[in-house]
N, C-alpha and C. Protein backbone atom coordinates (compact mmCIF):
# COMPACT_ATOMS: atom_id res chain seq x y z
N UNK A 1 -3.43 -6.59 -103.04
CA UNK A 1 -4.20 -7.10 -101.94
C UNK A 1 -3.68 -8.49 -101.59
N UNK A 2 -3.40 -8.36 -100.42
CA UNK A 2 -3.07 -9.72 -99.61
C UNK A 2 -4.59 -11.02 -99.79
N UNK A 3 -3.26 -12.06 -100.22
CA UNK A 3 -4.56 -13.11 -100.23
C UNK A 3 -5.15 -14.10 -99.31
N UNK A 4 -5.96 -14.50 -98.71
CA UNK A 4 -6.21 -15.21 -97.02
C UNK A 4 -5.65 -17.00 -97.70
N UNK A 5 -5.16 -17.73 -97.16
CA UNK A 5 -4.77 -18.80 -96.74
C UNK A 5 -6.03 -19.64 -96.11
N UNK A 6 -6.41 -20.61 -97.27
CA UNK A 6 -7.25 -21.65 -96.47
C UNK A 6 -6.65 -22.54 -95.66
N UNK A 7 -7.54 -22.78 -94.16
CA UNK A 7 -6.88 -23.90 -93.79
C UNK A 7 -8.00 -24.66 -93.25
N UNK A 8 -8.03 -26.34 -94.44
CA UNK A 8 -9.18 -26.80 -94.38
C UNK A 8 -8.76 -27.86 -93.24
N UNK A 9 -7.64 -28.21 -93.34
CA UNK A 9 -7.11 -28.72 -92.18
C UNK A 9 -7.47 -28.80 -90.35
N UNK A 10 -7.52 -27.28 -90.56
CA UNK A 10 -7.85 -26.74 -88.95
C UNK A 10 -9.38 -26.74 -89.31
N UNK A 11 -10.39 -26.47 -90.19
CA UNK A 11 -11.50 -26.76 -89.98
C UNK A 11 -11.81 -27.98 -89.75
N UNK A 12 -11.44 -29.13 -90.31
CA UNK A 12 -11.66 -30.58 -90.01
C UNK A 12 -11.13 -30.80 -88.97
N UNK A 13 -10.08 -30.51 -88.33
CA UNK A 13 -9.53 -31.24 -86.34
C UNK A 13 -10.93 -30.21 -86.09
N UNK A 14 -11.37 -29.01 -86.11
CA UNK A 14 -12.33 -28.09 -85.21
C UNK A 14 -13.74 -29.14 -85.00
N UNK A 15 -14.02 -29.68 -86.71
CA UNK A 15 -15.15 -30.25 -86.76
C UNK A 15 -14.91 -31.65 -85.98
N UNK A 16 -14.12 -32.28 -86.15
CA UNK A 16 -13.62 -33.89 -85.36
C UNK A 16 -14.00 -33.52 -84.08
N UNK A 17 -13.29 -31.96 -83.12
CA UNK A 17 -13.80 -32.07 -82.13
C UNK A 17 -15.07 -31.65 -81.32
N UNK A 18 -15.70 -31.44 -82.27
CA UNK A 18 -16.93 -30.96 -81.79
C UNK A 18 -17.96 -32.32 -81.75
N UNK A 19 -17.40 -32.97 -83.19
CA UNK A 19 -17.96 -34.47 -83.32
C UNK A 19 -17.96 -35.38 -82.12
N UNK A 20 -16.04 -35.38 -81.62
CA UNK A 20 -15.91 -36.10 -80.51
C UNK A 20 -16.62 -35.88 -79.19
N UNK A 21 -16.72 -34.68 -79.28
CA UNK A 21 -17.24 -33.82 -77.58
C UNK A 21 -18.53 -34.35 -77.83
N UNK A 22 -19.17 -33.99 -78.63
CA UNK A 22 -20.58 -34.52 -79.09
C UNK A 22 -21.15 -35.50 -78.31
N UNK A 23 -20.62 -37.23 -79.20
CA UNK A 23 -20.25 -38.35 -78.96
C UNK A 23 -19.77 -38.90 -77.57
N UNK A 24 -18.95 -38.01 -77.07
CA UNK A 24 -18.68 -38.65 -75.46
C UNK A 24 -20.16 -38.02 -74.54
N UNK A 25 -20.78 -36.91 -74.71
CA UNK A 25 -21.61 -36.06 -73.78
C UNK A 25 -22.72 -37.15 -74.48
N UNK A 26 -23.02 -37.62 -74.82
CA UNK A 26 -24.19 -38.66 -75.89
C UNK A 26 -24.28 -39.89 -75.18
N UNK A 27 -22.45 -40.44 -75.07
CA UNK A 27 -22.04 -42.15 -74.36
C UNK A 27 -22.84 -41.99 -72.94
N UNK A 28 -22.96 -40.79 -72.34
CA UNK A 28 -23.01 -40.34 -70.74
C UNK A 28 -24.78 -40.44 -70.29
N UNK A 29 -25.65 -40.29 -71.72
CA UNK A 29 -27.16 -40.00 -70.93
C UNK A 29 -27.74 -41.36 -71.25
N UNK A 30 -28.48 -41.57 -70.61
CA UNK A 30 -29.15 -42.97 -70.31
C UNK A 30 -30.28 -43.26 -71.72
N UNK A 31 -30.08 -44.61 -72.57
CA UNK A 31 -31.31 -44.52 -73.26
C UNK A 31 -33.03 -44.21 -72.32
N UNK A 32 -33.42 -43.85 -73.60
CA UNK A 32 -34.99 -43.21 -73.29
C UNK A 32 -35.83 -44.55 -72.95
N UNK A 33 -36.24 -44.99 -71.53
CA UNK A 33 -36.98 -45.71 -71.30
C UNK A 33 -36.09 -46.52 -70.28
N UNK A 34 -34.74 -46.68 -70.40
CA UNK A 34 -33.94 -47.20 -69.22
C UNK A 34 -34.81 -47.04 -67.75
N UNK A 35 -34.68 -48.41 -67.13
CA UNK A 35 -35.27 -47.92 -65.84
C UNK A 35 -34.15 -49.03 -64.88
N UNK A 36 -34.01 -47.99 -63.34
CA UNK A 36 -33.28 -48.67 -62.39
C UNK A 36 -33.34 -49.87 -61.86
N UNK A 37 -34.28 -50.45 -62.50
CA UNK A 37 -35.20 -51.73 -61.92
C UNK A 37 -34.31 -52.95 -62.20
N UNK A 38 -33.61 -53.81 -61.55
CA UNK A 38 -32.70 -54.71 -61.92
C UNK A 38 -31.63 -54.84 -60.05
N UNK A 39 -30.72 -55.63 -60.58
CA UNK A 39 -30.05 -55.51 -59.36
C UNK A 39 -28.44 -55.16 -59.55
N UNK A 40 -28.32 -54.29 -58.04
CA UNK A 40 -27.08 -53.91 -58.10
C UNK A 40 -26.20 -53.85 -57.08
N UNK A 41 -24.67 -53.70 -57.58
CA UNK A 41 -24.01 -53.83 -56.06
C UNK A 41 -23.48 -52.58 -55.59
N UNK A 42 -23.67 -52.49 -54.69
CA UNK A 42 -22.93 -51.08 -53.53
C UNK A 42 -21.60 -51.76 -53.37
N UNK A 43 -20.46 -50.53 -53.94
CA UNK A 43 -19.35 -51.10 -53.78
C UNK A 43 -18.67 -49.93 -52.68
N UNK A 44 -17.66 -50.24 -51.85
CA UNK A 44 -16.94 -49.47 -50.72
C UNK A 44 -15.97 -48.08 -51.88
N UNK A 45 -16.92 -47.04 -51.28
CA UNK A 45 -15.69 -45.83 -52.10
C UNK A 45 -13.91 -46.09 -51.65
N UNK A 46 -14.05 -46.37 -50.63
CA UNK A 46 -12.65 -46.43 -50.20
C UNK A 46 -11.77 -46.97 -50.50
N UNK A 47 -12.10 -49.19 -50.08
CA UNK A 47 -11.60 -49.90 -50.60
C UNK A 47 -11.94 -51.06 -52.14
N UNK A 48 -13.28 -50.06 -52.39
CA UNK A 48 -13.27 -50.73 -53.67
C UNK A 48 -14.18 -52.28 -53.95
N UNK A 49 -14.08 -52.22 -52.72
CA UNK A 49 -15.19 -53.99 -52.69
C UNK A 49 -16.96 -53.93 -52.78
N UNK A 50 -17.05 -54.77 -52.81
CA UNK A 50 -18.61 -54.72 -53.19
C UNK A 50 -19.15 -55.06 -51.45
N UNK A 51 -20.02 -53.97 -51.13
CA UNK A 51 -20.72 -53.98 -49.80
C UNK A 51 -22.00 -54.96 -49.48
N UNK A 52 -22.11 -54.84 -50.59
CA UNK A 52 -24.11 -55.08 -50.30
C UNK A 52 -24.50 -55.85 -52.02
N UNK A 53 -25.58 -56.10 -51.83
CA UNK A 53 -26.18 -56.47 -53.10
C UNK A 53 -27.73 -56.41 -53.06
N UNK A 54 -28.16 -55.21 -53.89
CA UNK A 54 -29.51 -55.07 -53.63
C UNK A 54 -30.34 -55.26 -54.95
N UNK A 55 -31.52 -55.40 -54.67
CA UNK A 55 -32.63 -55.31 -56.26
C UNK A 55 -33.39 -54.38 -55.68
N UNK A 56 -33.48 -53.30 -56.79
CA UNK A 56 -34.76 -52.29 -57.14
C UNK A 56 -35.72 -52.82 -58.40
N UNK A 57 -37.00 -52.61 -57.15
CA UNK A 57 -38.30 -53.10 -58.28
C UNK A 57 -39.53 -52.00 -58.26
N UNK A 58 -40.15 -51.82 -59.07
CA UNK A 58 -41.39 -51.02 -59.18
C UNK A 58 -42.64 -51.44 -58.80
N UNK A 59 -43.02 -50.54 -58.24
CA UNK A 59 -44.60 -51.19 -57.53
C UNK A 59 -45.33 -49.64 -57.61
N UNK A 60 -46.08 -49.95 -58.75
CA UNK A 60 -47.70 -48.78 -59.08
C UNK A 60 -46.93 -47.28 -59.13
N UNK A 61 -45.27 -47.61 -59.59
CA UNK A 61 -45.06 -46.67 -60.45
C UNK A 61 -44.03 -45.74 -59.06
N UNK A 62 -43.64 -46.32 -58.49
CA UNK A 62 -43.33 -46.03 -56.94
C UNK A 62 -41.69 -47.55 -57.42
N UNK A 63 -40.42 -46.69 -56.80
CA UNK A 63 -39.57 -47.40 -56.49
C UNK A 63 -39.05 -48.14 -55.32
N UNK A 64 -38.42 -49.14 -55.24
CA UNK A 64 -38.44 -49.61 -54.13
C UNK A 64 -37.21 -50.05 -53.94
N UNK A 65 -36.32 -50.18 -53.09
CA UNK A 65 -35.02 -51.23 -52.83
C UNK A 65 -34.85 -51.98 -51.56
N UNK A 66 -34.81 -53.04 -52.08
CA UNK A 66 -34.49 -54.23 -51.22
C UNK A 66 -33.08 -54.99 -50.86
N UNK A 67 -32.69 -55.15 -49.64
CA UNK A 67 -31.14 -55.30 -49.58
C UNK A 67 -31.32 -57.19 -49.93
N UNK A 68 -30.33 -57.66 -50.57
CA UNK A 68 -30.32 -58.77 -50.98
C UNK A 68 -29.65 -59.81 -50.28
N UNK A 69 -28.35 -59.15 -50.65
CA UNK A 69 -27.14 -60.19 -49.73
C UNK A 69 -26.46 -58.69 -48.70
N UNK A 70 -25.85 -59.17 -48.23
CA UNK A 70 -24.67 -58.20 -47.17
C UNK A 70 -23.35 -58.54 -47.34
N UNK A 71 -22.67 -58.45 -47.80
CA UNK A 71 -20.87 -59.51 -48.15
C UNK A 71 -20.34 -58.87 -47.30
N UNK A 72 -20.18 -57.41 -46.71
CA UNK A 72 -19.25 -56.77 -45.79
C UNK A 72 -19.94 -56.30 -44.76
N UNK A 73 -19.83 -56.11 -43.71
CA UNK A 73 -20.46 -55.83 -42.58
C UNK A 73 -19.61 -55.56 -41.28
N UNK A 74 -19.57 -54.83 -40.91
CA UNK A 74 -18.40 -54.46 -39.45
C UNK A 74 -19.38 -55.76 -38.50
N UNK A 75 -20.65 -55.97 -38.13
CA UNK A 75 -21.49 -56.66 -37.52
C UNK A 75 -21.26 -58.26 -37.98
N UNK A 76 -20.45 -58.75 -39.41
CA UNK A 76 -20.23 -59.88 -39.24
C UNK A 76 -21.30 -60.04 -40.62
N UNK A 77 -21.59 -61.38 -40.51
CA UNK A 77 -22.59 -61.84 -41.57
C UNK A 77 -23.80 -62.11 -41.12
N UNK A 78 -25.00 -61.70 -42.08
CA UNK A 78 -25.97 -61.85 -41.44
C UNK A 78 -26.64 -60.85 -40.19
N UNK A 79 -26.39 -59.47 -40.19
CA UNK A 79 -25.95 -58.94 -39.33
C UNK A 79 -27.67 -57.95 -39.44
N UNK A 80 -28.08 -57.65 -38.27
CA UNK A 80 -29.17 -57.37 -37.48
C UNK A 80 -29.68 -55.34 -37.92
N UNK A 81 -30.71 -54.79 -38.08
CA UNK A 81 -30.76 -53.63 -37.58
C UNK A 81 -30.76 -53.22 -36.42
N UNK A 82 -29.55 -53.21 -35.54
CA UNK A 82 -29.68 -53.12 -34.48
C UNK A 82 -29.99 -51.40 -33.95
N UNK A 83 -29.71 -50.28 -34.98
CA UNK A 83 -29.32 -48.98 -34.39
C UNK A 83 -31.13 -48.32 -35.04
N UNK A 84 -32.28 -49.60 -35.80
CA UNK A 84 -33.09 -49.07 -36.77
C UNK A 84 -34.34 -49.40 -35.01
N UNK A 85 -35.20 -48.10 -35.31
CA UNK A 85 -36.11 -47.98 -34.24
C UNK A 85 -37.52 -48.59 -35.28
N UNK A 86 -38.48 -48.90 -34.26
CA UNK A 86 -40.15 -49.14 -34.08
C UNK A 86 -39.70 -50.89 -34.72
N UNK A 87 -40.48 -51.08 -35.76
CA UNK A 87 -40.88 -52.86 -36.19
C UNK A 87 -39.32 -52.93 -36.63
N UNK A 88 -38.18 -52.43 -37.54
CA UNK A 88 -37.54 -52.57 -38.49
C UNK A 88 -35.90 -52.97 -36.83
N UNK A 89 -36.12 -52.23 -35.65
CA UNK A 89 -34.91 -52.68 -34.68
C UNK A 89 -35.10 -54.05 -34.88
N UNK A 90 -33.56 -54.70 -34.69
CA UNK A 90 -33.58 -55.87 -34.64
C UNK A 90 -33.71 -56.68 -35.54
N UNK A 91 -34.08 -56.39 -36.46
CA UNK A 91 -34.66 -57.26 -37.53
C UNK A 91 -33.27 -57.52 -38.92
N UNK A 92 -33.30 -58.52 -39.76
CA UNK A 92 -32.30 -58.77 -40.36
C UNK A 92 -32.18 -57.89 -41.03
N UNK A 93 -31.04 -57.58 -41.85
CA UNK A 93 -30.86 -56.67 -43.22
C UNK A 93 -31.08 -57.20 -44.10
N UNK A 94 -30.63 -58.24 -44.43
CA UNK A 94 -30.92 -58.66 -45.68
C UNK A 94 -32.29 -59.15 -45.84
N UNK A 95 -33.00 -58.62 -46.96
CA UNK A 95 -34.16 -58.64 -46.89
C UNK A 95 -35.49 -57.53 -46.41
N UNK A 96 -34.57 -56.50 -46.38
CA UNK A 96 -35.76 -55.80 -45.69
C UNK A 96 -35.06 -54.23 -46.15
N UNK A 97 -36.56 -54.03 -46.97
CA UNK A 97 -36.57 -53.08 -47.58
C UNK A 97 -36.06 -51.61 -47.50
N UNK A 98 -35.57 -50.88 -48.01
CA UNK A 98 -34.51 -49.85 -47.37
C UNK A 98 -34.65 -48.53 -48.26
N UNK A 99 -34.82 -48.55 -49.29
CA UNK A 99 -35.18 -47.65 -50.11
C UNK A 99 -37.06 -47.30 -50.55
N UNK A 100 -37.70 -46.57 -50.77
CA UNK A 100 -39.02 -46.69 -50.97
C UNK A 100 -38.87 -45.24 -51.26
N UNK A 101 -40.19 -44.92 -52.13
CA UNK A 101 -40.66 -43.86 -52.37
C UNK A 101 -40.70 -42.58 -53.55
N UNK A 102 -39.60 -43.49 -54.58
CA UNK A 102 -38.97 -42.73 -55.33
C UNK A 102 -40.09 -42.87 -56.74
N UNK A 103 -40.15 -41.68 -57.35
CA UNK A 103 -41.32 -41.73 -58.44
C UNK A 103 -40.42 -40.57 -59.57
N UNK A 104 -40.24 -41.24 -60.80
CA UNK A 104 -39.84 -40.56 -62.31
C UNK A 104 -40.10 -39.25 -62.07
N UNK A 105 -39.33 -38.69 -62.46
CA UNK A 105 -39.06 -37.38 -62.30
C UNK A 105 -38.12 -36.64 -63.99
N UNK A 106 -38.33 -36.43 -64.68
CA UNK A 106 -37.83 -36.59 -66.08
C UNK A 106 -36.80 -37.70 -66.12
N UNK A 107 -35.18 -37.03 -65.86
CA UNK A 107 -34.03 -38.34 -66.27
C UNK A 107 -34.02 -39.06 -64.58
N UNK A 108 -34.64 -38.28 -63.73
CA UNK A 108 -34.24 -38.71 -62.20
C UNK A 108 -34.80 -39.50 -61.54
N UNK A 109 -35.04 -40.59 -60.76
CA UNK A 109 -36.23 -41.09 -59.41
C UNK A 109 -36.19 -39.75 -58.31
N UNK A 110 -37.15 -39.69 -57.83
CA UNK A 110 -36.70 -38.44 -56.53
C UNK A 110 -38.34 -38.80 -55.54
N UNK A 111 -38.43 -37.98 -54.47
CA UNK A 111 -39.17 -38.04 -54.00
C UNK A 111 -39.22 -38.98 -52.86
N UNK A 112 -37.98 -40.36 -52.36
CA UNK A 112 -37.84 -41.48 -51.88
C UNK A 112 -37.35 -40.81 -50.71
N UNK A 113 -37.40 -42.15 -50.08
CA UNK A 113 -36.54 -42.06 -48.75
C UNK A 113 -35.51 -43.12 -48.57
N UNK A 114 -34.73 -43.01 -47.50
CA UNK A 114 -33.84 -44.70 -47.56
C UNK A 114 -33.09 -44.70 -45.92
N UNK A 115 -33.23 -45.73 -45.64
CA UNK A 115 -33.04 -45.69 -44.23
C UNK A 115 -31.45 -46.67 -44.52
N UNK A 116 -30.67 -45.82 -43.78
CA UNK A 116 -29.36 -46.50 -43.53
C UNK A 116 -29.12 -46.99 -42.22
N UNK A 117 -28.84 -48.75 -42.48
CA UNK A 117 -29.54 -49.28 -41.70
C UNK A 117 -27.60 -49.65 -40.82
N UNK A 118 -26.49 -48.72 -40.73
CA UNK A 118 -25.96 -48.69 -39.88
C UNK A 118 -26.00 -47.54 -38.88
N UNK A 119 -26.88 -46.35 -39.12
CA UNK A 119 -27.02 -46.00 -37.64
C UNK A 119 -28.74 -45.50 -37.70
N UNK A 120 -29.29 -46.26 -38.40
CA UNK A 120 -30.89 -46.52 -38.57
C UNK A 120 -31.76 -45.41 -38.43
N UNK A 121 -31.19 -44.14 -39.63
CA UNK A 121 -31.31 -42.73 -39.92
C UNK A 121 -32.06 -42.77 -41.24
N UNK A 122 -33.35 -42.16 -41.33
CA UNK A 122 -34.12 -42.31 -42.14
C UNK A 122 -33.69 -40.67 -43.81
N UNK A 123 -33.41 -40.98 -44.34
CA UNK A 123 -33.09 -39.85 -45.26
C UNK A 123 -33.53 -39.79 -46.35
N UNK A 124 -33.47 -38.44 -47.22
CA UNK A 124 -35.00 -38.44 -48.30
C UNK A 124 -33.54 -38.81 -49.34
N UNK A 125 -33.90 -39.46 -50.74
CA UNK A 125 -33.24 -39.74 -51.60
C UNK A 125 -33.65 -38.97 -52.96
N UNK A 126 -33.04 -39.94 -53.65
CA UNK A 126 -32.97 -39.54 -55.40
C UNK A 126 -31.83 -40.15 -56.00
N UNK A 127 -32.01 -40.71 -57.50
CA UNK A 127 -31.02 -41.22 -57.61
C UNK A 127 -31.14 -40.55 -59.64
N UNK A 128 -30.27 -41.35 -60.33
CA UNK A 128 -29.97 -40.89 -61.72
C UNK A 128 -29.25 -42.10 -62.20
N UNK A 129 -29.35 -42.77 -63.47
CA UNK A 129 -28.83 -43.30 -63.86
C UNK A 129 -27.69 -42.69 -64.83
N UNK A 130 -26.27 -43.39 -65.49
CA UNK A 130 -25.53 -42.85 -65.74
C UNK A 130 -25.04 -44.46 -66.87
N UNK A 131 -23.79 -43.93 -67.37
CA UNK A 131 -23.45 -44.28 -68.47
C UNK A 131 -24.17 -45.52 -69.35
N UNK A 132 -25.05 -45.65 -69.81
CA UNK A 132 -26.13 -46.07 -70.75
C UNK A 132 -26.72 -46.80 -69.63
N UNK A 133 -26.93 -46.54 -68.64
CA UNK A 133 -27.79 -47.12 -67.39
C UNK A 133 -26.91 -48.51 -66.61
N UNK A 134 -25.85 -48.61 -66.85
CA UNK A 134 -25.23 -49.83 -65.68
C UNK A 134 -24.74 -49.14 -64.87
N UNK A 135 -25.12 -47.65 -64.50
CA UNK A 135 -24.17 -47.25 -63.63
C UNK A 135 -25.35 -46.38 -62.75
N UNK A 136 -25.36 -46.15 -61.23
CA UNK A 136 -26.94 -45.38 -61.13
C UNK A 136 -25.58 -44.60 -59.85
N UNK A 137 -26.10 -43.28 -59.70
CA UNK A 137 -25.73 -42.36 -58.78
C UNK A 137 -27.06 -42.29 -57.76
N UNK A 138 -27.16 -42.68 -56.73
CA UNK A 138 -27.75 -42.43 -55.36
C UNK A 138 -27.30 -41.25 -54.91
N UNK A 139 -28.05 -40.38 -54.06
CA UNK A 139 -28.23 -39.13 -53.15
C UNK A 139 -28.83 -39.17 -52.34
N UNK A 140 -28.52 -39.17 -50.97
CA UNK A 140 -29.20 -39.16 -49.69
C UNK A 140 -28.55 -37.90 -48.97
N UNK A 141 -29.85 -37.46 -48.46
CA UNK A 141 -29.77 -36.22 -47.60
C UNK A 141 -30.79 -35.69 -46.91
N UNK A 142 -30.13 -34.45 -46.02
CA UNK A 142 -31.28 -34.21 -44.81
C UNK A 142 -31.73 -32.26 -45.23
N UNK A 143 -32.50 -32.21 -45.62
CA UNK A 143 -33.26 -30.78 -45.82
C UNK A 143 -32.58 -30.50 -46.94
N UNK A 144 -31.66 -30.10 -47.50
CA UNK A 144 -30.79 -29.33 -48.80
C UNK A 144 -30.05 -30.70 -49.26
N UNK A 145 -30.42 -31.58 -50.75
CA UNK A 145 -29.43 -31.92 -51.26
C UNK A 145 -27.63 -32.21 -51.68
N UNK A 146 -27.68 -30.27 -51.87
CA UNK A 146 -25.88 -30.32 -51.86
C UNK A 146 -25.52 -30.32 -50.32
N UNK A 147 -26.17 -30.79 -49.31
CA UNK A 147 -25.30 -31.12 -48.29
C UNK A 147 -25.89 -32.26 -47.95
N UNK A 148 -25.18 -33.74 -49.01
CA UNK A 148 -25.75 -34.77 -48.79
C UNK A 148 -24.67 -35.74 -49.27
N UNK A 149 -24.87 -37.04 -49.36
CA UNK A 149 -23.86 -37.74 -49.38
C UNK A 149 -24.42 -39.02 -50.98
N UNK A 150 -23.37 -38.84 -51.58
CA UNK A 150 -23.48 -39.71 -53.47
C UNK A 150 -23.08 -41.29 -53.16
N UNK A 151 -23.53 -42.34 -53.36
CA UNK A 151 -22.75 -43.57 -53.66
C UNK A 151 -22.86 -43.77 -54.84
N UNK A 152 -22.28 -44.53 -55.43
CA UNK A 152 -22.36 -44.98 -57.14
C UNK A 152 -22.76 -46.78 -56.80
N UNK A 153 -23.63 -47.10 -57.92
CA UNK A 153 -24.10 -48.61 -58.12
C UNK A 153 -23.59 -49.46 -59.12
N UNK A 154 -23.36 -50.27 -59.39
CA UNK A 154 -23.56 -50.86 -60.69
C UNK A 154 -24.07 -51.67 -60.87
N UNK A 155 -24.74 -51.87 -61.99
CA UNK A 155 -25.94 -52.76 -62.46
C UNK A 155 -25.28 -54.12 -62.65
N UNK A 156 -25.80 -55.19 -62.36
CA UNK A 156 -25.34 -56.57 -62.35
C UNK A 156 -26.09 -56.95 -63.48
N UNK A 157 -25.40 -58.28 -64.09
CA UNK A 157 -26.10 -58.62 -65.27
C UNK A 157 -27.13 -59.78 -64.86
């Protein structure tokens, strides 16, 4: 009778990678109690710069975002809601609230809305935090989610 060949070798790389896979899918979920509440910058997918600078704060358990500064703007600095209808036309950006409505949802905020205040289009949101929470994924969209549009944040210190 033929005798089998251990190979403890290939069990230990098998176990390393199950360890490793483990360990990276682990680095990726947000500690338990992390909340979005802090401030962050909207950076340009395209060219990479930082757009905006906003703070999200909680009020009675309800999220909120507030635009802070504006650094880029096709409108210049300091630049107006000009395309946003009823009290909010006209009125500055910076400073005026843009996100609202979002309430815990297990790992998610959802339930929000957020008005994008370059062509002053009101859209329902949701967002998720991501790699131990300095990183938050935004979702805005109109009736169906997967046909909606992602920005990424990062948390400022």
């Amino acid at each position: 009778m033929k005798r089998m060949t251990r190979l403890p070798g290939l069990a230990a790389v098998f176990a390393g990678l199950l360890l490793a896979t483990g360990m990276a899918w682990a680095a990726d979920e947000t500690p338990a109690g992390m909340t979005p509440v802090g401030t962050w910058k909207i950076v340009d997918q395209d060219t990479g710069n930082t757009r905006s600078v906003v703070q999200l704060s909680e009020v009675d358990g309800e999220l909120r975002g507030m635009i802070s500064r504006v650094l880029l703007s096709d409108d210049g600095p300091h630049p107006l809601c000009k395309k946003c209808t009823g009290k909010l036309q006209d009125q500055p950006v910076e400073g005026m609230v843009f996100l609202w409505g979002l309430h815990k949802d297990g790992d998610a905020w959802t339930g929000g809305k957020i008005l994008d205040t370059d062509n002053g289009k009101i859209y329902k949101a949701k967002l998720e935090l991501f790699d131990d929470g300095s990183k938050l994924k935004l979702r805005r969209y109109s009736g169906m989610s997967m046909l909606g549009h992602s920005q990424e944040w990062r948390r400022q210190p």
